[in-house]
Protein backbone atom coordinates (compact mmCIF):
# COMPACT_ATOMS: atom_id res chain seq x y z
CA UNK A 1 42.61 21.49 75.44
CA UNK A 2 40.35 22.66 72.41
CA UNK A 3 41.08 25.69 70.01
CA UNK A 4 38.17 27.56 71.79
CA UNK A 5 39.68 27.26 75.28
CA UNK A 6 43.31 28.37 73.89
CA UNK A 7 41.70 31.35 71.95
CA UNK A 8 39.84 32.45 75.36
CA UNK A 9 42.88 31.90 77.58
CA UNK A 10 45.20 33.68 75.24
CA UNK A 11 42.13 36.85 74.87
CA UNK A 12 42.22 36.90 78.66
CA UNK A 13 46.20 37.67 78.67
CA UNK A 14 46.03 39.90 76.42
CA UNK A 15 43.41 41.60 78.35
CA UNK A 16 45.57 41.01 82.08
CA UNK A 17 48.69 42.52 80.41
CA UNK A 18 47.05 45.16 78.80
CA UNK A 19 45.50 46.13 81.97
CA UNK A 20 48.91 46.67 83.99
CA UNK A 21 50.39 48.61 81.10
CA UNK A 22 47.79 51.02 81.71
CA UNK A 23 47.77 51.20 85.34
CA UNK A 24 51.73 51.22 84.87
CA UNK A 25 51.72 54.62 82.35
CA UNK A 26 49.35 56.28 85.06
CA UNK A 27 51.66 55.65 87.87
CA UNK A 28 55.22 56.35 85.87
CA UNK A 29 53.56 59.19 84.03
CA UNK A 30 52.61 60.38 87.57
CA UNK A 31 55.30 59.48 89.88
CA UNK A 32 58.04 59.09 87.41
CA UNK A 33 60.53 55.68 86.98
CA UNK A 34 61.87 55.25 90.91
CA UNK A 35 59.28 56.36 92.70
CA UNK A 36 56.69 54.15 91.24
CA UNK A 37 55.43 51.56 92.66
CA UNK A 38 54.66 47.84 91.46
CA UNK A 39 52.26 47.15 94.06
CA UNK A 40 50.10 50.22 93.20
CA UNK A 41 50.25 49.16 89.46
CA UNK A 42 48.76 45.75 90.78
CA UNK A 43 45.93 47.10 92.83
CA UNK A 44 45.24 49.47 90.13
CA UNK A 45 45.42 46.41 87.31
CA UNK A 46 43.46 43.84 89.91
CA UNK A 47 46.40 41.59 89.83
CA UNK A 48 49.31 40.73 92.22
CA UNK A 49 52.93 41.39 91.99
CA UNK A 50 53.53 38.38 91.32
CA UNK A 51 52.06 38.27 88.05
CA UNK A 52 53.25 41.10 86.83
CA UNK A 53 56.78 40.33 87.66
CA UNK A 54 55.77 36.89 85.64
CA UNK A 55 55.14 39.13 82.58
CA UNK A 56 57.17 41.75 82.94
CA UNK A 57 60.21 40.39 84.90
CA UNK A 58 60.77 44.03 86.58
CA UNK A 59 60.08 47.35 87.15
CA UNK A 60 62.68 48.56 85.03
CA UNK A 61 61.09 46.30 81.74
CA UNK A 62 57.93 47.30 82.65
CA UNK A 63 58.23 51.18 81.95
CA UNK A 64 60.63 49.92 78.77
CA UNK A 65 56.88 48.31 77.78
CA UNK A 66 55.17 51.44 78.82
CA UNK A 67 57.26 53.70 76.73
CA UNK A 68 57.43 51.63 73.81
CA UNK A 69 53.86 51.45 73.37
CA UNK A 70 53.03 55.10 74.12
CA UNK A 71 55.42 56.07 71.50
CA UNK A 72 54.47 53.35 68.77
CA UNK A 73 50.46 54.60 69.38
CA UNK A 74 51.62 58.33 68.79
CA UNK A 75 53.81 57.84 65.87
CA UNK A 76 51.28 55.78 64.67
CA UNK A 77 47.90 57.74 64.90
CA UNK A 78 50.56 60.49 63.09
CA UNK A 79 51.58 58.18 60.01
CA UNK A 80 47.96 57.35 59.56
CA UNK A 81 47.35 61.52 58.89
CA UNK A 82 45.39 61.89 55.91
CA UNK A 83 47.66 64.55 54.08
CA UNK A 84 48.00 64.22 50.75
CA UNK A 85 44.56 65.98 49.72
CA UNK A 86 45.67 69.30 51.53
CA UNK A 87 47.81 72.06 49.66
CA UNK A 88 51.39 71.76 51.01
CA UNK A 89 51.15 74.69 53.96
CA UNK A 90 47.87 73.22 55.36
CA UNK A 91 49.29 69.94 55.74
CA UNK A 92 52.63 70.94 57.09
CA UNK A 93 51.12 73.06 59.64
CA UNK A 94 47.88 70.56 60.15
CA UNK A 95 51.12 67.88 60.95
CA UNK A 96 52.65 70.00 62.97
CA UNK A 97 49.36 70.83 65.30
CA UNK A 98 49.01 67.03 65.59
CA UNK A 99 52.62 66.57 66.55
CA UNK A 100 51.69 69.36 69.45
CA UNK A 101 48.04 68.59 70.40
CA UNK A 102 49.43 64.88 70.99
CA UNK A 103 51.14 66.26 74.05
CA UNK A 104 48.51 68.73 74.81
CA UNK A 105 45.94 66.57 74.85
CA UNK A 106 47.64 63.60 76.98
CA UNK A 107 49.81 65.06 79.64
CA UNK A 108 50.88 61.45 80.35
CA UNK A 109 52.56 61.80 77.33
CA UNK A 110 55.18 64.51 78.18
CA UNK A 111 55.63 62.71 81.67
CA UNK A 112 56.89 60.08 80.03
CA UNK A 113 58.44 61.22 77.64
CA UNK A 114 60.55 63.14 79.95
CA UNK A 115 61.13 60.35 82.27
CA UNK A 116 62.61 58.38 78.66
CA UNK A 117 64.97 61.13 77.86
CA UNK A 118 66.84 59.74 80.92
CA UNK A 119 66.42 56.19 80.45
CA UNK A 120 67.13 55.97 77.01
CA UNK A 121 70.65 57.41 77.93
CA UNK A 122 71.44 53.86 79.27
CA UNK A 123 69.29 51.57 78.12
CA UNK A 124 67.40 50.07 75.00
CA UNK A 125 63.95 49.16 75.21
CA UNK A 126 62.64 45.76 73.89
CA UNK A 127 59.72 46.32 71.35
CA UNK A 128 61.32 50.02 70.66
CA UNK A 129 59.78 50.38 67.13
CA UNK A 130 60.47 54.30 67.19
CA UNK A 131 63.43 53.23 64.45
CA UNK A 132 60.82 51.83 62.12
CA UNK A 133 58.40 54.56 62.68
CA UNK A 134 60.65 57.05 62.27
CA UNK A 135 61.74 56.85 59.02
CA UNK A 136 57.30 56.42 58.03
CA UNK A 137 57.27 59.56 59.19
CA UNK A 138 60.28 61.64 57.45
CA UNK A 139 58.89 60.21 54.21
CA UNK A 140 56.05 61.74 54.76
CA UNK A 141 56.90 64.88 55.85
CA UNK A 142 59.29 64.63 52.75
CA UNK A 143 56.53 64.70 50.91
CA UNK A 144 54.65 67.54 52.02
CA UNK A 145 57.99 69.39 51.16
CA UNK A 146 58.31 68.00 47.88
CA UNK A 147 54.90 69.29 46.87
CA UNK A 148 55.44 72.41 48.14
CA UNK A 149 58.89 72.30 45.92
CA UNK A 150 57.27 71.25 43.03
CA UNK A 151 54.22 73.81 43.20
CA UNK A 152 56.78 76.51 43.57
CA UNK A 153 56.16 76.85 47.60
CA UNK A 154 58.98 75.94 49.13
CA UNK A 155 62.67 75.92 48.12
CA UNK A 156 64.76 72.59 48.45
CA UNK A 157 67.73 73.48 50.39
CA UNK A 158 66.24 71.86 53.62
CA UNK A 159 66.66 68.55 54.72
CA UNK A 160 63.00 66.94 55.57
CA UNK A 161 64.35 64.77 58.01
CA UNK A 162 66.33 67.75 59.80
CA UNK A 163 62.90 69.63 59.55
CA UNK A 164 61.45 66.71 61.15
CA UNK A 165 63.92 66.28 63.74
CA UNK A 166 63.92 70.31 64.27
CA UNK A 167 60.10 70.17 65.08
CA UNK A 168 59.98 66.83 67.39
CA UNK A 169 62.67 68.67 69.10
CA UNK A 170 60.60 72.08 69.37
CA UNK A 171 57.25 70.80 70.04
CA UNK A 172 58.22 67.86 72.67
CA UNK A 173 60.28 70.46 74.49
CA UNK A 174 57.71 72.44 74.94
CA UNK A 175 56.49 69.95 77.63
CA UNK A 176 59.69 68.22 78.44
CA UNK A 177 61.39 72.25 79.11
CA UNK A 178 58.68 74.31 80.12
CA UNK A 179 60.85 75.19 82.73
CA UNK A 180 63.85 76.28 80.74
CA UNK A 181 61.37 77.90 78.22
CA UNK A 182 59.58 79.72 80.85
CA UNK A 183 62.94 81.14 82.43
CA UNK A 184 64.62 82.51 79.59
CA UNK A 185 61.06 82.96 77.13
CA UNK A 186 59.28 84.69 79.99
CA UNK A 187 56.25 82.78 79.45
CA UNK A 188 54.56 79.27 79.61
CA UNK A 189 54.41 77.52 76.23
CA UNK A 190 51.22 75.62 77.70
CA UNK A 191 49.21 78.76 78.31
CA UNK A 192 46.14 79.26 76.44
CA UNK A 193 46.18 82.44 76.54
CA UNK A 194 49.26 83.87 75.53
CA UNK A 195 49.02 86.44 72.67
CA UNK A 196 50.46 84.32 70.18
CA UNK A 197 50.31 79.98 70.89
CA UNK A 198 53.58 78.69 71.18
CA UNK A 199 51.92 75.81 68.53
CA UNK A 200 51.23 78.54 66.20
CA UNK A 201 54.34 80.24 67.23
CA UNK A 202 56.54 76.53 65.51
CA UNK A 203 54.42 76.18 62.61
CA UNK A 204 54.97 79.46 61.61
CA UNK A 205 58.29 79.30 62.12
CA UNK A 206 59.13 76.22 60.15
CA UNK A 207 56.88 77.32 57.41
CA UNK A 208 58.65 80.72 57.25
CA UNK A 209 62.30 78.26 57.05
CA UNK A 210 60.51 76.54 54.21
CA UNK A 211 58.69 79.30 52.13
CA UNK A 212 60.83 80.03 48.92
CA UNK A 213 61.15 84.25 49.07
């Protein structure tokens, strides 16, 4: 077999198994882990069962692949921010917006993300690169804060990685607990046209924790 035909086999994998990861996010984002179905991801992907079960091995590995790409693409497109030319405050709260509008923007996102919640309680996922991305991402919130320190913004008695924690925690709840929000808030954190955005409503908040008075 020549170099060409290997390169254009191995392309046209790629392709096939890109394919059913995107059919797969639409139907777990839609109809969550067990009510999805692997023969709908086929006819949506133009492949059998069989062939995804080749891949994949099950249904269960499958959304493990679905949810480890969604979340390496978002914490990627965040690490690759361009930050550092902004004064401290704009690029905290220009972070934070990004953080939020990620959700906003892709409500496939916040499905899954609440179907993970659950099924990282049990289980690891095999290409989970959220622990390497993680840490990309506290460093650079860090050093938002630390310019903000050093220009006399912000104090230093906050941790950046508990700010960053504190804000994935706000802004993904905001989709994963609309409910909860909406029952004891009064309102839906999603609405447009509340008086005051419930994304403007964080950033201020954590810039207000950060602000040295």
């Amino acid at each position: 077999m020549t170099k060409k035909v290997q390169q254009t086999k191995s392309s046209s994998k790629v392709e096939t198994m890109q394919r059913i990861l995107d059919a797969a996010r639409a139907e777990f984002a839609d109809k969550g882990l067990d009510k999805a179905h692997i023969q709908s991801i086929a006819e949506a992907a133009g492949v059998t069962k069989q062939l995804i079960y080749h891949y994949y091995l099950s249904k269960d590995n499958l959304f493990a692949c679905v949810l480890d790409e969604s979340s390496y693409h978002a914490m990627t497109e965040l690490a690759q921010l361009d930050l550092e030319h902004l004064p401290p405050r704009e690029a905290m709260r220009s972070m934070l917006y990004q953080m939020f509008d990620q959700f906003k923007q892709d409500p496939a996102l916040a499905s899954l993300a609440t179907e993970g919640i659950r099924y990282h309680d049990n289980h690891d996922t095999p290409r989970n690169r959220v622990l390497d991305m993680g840490p990309l991402l506290t460093v650079k919130m860090t050093d938002i804060i630390q310019r903000g320190v050093d220009e006399g913004l912000f104090h230093d008695r906050m941790p950046p990685n508990y700010v960053f924690a504190t804000a994935a925690l706000m802004i993904s709840g905001t989709f994963t607990s609309r409910y909860l929000i909406s029952a004891v808030g009064g309102f839906d954190p999603t609405d447009n046209e509340a008086p005051l955005s419930w994304k403007t409503y964080i950033a201020d908040l954590i810039l207000n924790a950060l602000e040295k008075h």
